[in-house]
PDB file of N, CA and C in Angstrom:
ATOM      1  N   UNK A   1       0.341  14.027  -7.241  1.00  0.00           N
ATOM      2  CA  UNK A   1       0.169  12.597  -7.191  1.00  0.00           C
ATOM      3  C   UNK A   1      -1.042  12.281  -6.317  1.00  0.00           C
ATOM      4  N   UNK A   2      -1.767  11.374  -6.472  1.00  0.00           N
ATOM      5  CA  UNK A   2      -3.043  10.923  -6.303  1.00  0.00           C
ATOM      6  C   UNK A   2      -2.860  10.001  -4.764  1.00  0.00           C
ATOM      7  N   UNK A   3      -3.233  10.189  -3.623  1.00  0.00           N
ATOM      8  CA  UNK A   3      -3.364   9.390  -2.423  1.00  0.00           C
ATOM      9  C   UNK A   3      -4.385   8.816  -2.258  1.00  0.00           C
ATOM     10  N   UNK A   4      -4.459   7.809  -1.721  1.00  0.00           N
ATOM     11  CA  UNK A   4      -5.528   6.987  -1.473  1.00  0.00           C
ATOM     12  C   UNK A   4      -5.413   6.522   0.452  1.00  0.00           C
ATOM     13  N   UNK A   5      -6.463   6.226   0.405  1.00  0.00           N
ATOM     14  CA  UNK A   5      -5.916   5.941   2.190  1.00  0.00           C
ATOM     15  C   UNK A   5      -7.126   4.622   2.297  1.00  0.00           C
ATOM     16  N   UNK A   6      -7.638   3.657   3.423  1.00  0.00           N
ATOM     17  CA  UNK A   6      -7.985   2.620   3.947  1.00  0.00           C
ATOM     18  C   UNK A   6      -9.211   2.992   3.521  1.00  0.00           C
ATOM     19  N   UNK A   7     -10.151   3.708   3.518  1.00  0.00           N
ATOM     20  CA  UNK A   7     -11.065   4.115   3.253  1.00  0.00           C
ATOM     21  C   UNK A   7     -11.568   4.004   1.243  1.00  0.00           C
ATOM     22  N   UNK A   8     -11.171   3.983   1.065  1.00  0.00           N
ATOM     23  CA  UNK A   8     -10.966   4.230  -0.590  1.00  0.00           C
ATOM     24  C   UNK A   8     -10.611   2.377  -1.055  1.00  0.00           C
ATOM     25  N   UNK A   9     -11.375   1.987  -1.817  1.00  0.00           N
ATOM     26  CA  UNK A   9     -11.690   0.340  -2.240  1.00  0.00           C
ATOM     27  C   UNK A   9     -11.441   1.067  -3.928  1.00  0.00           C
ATOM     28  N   UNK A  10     -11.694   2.229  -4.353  1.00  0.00           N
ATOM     29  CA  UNK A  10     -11.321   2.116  -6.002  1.00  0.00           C
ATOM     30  C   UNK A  10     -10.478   2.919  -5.906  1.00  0.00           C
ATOM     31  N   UNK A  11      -9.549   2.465  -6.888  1.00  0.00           N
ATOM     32  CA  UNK A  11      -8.298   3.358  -7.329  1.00  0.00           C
ATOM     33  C   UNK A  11      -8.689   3.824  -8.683  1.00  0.00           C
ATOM     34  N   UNK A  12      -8.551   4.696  -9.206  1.00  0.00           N
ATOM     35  CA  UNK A  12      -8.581   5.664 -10.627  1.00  0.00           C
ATOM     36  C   UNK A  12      -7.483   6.088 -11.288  1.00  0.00           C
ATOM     37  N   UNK A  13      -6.655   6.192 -12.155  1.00  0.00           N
ATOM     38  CA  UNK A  13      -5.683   6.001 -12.194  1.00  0.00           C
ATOM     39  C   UNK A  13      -5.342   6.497 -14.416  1.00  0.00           C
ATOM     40  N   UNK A  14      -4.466   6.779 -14.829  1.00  0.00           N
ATOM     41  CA  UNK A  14      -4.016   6.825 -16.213  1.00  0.00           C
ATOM     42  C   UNK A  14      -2.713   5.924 -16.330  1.00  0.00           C
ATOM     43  N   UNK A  15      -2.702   5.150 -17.132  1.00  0.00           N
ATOM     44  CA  UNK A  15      -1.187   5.009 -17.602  1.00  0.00           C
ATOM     45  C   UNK A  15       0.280   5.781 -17.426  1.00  0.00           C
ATOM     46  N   UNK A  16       0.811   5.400 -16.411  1.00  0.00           N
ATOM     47  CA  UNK A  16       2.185   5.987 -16.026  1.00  0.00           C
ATOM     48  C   UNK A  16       2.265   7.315 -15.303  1.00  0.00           C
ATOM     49  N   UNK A  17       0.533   7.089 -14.408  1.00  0.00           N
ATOM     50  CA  UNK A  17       0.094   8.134 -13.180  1.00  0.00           C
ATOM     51  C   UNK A  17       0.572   7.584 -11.947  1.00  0.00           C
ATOM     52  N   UNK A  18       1.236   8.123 -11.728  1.00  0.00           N
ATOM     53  CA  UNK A  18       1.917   7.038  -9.994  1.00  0.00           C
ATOM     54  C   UNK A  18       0.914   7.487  -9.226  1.00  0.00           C
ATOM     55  N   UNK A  19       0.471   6.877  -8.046  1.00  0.00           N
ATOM     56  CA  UNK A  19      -0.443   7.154  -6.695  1.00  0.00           C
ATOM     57  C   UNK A  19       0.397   6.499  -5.618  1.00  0.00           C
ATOM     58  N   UNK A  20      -0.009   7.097  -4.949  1.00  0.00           N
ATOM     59  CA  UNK A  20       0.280   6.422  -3.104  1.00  0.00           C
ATOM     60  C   UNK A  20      -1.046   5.738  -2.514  1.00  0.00           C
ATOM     61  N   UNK A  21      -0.822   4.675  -1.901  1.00  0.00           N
ATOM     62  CA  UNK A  21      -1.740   4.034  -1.124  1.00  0.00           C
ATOM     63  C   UNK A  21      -1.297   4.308   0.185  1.00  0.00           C
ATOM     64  N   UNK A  22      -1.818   5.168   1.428  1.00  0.00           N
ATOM     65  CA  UNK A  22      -1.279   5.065   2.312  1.00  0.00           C
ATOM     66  C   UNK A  22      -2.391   4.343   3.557  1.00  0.00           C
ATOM     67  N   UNK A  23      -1.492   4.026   4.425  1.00  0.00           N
ATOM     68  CA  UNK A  23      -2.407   3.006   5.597  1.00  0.00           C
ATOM     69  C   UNK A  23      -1.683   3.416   6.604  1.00  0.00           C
ATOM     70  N   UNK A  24      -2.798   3.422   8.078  1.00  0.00           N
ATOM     71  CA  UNK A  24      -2.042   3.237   9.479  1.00  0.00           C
ATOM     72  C   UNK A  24      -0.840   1.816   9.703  1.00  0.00           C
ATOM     73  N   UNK A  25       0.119   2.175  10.334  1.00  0.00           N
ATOM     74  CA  UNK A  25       0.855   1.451  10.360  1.00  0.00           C
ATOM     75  C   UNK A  25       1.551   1.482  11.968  1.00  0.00           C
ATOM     76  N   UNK A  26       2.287   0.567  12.218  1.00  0.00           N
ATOM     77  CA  UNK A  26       3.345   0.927  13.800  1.00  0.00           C
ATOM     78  C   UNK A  26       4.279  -0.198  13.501  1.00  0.00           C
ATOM     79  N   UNK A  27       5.494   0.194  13.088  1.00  0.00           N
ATOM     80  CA  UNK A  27       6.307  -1.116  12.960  1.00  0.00           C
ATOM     81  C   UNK A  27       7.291  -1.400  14.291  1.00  0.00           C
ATOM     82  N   UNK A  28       6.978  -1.093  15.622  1.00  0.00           N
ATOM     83  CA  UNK A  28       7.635  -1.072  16.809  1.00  0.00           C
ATOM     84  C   UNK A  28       6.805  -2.554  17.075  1.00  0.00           C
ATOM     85  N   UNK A  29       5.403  -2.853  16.313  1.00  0.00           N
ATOM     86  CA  UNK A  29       4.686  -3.947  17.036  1.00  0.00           C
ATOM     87  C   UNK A  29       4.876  -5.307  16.062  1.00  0.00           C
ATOM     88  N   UNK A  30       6.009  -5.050  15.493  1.00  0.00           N
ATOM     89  CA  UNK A  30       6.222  -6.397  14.085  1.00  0.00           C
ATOM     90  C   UNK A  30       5.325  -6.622  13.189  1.00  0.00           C
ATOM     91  N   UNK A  31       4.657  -5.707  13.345  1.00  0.00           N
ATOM     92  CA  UNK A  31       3.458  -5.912  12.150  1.00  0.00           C
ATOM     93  C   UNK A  31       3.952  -5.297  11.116  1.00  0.00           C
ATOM     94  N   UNK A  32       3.749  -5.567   9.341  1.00  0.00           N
ATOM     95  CA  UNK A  32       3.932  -4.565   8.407  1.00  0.00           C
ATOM     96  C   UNK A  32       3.492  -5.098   7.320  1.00  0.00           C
ATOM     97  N   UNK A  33       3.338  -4.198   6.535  1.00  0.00           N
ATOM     98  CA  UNK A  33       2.007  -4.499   5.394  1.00  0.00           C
ATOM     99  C   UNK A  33       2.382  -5.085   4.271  1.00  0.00           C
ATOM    100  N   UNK A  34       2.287  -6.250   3.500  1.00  0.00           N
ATOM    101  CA  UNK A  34       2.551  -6.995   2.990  1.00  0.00           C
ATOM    102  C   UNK A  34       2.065  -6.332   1.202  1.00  0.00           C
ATOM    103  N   UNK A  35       2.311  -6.583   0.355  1.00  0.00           N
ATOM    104  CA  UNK A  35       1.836  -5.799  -1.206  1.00  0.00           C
ATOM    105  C   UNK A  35       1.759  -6.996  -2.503  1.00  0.00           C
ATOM    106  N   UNK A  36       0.545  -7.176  -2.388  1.00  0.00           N
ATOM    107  CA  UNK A  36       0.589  -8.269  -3.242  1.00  0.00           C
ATOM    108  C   UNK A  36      -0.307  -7.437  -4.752  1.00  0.00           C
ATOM    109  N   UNK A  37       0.418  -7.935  -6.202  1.00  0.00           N
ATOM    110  CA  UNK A  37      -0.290  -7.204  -7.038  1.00  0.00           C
ATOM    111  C   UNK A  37       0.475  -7.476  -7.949  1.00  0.00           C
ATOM    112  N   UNK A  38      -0.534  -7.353  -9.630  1.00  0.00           N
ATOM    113  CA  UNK A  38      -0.018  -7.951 -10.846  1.00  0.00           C
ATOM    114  C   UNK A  38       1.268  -7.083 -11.220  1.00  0.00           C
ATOM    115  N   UNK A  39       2.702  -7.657 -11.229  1.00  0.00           N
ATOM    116  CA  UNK A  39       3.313  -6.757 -11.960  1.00  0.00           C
ATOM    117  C   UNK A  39       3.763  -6.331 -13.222  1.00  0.00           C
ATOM    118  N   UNK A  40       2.870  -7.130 -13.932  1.00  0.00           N
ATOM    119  CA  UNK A  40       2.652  -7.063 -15.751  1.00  0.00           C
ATOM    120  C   UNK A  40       1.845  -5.646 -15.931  1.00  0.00           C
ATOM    121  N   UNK A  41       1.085  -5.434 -14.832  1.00  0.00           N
ATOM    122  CA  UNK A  41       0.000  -4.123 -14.830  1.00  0.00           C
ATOM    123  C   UNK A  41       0.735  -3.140 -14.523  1.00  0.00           C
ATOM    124  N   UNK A  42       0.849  -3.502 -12.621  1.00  0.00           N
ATOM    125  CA  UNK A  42       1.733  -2.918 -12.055  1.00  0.00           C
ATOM    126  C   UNK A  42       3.207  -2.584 -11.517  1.00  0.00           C
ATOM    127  N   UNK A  43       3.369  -1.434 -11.550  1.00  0.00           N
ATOM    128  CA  UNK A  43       5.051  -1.492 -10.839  1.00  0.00           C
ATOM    129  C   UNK A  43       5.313  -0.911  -9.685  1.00  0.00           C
ATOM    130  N   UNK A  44       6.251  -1.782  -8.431  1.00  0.00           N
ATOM    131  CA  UNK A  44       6.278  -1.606  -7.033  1.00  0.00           C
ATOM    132  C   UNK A  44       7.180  -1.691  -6.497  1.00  0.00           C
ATOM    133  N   UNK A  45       8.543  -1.103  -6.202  1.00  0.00           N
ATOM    134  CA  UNK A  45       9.793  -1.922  -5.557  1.00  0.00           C
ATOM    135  C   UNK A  45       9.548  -1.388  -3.877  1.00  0.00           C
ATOM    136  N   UNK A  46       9.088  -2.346  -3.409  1.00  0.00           N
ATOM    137  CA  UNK A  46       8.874  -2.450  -1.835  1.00  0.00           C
ATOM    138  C   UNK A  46      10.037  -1.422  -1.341  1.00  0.00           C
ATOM    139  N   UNK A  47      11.585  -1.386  -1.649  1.00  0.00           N
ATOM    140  CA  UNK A  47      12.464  -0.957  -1.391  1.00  0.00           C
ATOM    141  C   UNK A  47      12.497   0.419  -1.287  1.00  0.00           C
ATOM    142  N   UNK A  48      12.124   0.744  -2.889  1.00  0.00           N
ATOM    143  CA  UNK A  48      12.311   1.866  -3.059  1.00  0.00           C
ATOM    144  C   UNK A  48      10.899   3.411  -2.612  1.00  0.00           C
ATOM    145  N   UNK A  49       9.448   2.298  -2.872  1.00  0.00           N
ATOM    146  CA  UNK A  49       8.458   3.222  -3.132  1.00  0.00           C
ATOM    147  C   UNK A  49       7.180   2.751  -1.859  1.00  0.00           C
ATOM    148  N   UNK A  50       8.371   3.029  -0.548  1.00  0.00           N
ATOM    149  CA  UNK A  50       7.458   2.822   0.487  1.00  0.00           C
ATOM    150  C   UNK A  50       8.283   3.485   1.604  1.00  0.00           C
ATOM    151  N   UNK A  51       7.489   4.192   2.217  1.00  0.00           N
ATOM    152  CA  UNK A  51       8.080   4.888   3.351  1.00  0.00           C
ATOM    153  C   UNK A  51       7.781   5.218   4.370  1.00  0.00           C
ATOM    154  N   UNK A  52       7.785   5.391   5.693  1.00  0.00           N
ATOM    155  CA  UNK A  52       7.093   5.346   6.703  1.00  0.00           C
ATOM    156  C   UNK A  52       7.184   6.845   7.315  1.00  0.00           C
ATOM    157  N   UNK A  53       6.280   7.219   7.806  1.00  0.00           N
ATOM    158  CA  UNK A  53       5.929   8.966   8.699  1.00  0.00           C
ATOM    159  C   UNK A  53       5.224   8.751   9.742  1.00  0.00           C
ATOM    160  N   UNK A  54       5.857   9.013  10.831  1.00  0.00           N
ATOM    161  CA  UNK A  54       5.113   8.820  12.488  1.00  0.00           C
ATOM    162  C   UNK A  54       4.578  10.379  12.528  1.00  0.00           C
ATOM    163  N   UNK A  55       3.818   9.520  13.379  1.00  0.00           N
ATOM    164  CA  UNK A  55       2.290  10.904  13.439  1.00  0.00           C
ATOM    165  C   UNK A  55       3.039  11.324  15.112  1.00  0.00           C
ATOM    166  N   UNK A  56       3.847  10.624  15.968  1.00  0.00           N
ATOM    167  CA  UNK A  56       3.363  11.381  17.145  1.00  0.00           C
ATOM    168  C   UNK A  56       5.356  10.851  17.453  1.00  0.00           C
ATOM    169  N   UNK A  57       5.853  12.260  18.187  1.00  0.00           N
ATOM    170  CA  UNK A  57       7.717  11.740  18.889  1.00  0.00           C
ATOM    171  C   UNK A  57       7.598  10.742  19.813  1.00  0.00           C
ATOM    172  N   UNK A  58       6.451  10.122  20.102  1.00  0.00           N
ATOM    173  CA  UNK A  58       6.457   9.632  21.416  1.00  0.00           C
ATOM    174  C   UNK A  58       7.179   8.220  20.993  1.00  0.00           C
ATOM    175  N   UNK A  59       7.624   7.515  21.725  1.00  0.00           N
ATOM    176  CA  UNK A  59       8.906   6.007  21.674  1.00  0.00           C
ATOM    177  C   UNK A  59       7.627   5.154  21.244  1.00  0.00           C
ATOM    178  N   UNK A  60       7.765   4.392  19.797  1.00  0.00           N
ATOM    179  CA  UNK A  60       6.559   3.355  19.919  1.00  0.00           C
ATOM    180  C   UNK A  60       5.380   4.096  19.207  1.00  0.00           C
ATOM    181  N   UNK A  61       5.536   4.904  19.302  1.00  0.00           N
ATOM    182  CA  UNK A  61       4.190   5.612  18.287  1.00  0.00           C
ATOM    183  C   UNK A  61       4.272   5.050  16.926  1.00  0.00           C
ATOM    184  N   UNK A  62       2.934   5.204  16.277  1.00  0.00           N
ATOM    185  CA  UNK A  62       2.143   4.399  14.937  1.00  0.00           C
ATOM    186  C   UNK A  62       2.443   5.907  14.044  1.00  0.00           C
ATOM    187  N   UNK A  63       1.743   5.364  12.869  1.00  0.00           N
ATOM    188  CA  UNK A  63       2.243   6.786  12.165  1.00  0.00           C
ATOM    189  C   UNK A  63       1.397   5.478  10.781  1.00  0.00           C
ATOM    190  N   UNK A  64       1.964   6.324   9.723  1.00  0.00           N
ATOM    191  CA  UNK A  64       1.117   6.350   8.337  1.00  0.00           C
ATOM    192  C   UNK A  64       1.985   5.397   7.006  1.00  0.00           C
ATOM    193  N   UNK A  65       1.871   4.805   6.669  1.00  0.00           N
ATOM    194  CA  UNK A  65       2.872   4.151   5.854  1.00  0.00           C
ATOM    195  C   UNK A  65       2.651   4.183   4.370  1.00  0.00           C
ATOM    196  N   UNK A  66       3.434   4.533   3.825  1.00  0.00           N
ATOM    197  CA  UNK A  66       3.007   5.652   2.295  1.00  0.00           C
ATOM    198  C   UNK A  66       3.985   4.806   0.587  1.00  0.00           C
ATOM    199  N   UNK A  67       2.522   3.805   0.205  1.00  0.00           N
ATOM    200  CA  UNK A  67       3.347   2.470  -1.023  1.00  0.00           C
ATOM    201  C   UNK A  67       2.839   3.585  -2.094  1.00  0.00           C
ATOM    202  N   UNK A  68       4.068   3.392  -3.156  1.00  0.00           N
ATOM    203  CA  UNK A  68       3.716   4.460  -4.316  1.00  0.00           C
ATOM    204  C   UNK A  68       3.968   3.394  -5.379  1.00  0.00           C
ATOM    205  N   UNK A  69       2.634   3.152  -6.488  1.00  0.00           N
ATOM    206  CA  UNK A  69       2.508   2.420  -7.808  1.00  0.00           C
ATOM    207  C   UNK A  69       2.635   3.019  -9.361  1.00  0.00           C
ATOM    208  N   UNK A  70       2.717   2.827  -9.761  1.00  0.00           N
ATOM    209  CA  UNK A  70       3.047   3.296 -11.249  1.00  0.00           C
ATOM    210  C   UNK A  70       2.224   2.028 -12.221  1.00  0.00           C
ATOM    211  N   UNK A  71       0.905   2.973 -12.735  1.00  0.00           N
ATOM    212  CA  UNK A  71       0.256   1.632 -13.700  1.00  0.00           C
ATOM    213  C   UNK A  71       1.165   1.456 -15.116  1.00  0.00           C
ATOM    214  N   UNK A  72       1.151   0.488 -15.043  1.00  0.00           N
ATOM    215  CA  UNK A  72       2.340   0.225 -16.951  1.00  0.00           C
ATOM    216  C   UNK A  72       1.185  -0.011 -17.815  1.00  0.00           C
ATOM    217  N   UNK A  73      -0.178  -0.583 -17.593  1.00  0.00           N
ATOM    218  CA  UNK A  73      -1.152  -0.577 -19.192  1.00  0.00           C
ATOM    219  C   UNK A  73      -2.436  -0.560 -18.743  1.00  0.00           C
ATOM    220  N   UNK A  74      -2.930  -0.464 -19.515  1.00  0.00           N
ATOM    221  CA  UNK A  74      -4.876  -0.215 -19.200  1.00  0.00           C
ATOM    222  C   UNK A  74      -5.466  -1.317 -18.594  1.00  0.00           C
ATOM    223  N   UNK A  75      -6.672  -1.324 -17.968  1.00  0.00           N
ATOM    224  CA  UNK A  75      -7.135  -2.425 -17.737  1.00  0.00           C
ATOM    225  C   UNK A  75      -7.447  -2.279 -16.232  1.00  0.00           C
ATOM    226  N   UNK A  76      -8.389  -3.871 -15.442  1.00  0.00           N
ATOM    227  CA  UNK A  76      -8.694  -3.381 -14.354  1.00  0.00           C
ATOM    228  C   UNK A  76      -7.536  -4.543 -13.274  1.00  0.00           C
ATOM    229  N   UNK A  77      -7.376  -4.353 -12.383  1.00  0.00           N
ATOM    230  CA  UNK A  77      -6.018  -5.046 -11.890  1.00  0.00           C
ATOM    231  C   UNK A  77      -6.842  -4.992 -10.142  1.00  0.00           C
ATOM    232  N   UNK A  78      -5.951  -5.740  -8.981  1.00  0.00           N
ATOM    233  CA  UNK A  78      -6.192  -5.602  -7.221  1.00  0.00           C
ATOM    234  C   UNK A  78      -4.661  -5.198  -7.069  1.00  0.00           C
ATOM    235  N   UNK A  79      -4.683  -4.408  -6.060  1.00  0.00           N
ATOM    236  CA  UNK A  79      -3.829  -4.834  -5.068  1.00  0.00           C
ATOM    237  C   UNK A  79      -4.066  -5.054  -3.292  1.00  0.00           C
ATOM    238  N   UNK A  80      -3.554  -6.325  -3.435  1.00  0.00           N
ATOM    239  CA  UNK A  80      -4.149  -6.659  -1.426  1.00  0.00           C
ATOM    240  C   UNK A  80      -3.037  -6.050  -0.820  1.00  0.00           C
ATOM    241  N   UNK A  81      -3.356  -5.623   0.371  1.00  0.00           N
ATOM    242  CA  UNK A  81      -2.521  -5.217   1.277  1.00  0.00           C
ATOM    243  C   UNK A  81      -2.750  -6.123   2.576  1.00  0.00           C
ATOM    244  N   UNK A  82      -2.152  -6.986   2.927  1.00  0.00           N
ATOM    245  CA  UNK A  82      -2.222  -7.556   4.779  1.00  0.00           C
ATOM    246  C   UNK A  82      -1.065  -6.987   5.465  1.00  0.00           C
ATOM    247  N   UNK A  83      -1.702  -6.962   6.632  1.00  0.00           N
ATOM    248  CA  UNK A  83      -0.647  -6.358   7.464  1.00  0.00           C
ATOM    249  C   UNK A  83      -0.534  -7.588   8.920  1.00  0.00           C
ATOM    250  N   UNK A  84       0.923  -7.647   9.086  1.00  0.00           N
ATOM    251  CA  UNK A  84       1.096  -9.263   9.613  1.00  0.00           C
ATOM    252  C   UNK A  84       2.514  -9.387   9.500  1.00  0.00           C
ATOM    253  N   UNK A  85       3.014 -10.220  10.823  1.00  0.00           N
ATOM    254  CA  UNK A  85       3.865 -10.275  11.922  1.00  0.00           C
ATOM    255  C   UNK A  85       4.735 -11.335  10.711  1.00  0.00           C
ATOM    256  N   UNK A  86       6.202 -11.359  10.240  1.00  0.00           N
ATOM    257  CA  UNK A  86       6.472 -12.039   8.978  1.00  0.00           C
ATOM    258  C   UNK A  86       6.981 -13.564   9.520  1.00  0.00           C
ATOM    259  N   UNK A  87       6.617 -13.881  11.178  1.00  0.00           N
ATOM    260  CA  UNK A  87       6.848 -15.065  11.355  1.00  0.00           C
ATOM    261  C   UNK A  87       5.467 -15.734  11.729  1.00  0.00           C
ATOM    262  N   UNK A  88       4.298 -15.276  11.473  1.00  0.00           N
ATOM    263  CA  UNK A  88       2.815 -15.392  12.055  1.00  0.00           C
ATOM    264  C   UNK A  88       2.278 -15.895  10.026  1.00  0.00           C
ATOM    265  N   UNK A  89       1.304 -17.108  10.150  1.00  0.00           N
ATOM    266  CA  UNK A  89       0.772 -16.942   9.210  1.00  0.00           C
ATOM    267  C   UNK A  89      -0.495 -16.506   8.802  1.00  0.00           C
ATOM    268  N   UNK A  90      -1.236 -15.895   9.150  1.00  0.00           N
ATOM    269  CA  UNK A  90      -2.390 -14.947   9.021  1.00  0.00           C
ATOM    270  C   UNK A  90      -2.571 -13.996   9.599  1.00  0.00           C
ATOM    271  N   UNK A  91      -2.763 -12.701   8.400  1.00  0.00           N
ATOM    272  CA  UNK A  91      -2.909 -11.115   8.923  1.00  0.00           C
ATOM    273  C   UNK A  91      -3.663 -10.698   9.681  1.00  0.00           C
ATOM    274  N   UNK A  92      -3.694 -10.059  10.142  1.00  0.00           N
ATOM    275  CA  UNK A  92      -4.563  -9.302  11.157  1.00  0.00           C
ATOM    276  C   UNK A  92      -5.511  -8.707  10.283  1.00  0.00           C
ATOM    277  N   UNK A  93      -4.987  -7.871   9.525  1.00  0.00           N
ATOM    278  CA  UNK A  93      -6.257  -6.716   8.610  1.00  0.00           C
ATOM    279  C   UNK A  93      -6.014  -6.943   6.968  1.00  0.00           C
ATOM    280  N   UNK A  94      -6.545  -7.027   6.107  1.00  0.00           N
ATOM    281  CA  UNK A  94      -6.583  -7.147   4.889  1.00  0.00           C
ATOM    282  C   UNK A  94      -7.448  -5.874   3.862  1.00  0.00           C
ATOM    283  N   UNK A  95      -6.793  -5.121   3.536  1.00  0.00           N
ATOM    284  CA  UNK A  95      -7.727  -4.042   2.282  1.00  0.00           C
ATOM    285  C   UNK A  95      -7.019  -4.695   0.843  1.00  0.00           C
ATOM    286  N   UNK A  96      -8.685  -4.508  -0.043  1.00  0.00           N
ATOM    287  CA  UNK A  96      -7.957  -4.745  -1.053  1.00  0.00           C
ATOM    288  C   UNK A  96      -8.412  -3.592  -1.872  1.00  0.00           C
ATOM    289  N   UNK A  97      -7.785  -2.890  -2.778  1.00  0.00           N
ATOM    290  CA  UNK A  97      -8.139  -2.139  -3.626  1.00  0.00           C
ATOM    291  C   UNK A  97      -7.934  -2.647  -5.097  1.00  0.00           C
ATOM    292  N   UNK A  98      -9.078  -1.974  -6.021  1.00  0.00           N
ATOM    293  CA  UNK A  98      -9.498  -2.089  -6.986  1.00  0.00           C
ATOM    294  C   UNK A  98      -9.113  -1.401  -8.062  1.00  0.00           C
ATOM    295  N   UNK A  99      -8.132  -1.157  -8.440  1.00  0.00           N
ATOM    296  CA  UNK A  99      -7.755  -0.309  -9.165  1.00  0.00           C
ATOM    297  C   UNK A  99      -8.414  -0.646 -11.292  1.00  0.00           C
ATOM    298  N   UNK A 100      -8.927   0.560 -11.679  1.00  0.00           N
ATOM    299  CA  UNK A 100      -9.084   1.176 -12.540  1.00  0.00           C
ATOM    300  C   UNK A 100      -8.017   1.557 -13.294  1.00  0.00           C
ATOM    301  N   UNK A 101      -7.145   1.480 -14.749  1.00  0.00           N
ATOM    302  CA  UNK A 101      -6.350   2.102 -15.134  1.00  0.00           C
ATOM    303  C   UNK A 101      -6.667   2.083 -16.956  1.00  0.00           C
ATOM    304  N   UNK A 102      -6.537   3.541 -17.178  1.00  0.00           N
ATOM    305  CA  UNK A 102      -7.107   4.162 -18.671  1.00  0.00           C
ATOM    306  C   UNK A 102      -5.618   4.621 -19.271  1.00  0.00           C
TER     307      UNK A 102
END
């Protein structure tokens, strides 16, 4: 499966190729990354296809936060990511990626 990380603005992708988008994350600081994106294109259950991995044992440590998509049809599609406090109304950081799908 295909990863992508903060660095990476195009996604590449086939029809019913899942990828991971992963980003720095720390959810000890109420921040967490928000997934906005077509779901006629795309498919996403926040629930199911997102998961979090701390980089360090220490109490409060940040770590990597890992959204997995599944394209449903061709065509070119975004998905934004903000990351932001869910009682605050504007994010701190915003990536958007560009996804490509054949």
């Amino acid at each position: 499966m295909k990863k992508y990380s903060a660095l990476d603005r195009i996604v590449e992708v086939k029809v019913g190729e899942r990828f991971i988008i992963a980003l720095d994350s720390n959810p000890t600081t109420g921040y967490e990354w928000g997934v906005e994106f077509e779901p006629n294109c795309i498919e996403h259950d926040d629930e199911r296809d997102r998961t979090f991995f701390r980089t360090s044992e220490d109490i409060g440590a940040g770590g990597k936060e890992e959204f997995e998509f599944q394209p449903l049809k061709s065509g070119k599609t975004e998905i934004i990511m903000r990351y932001k406090r869910a009682w605050e109304a504007e994010a701190i950081e915003e990536k958007v990626f560009t996804v490509e799908i054949t």
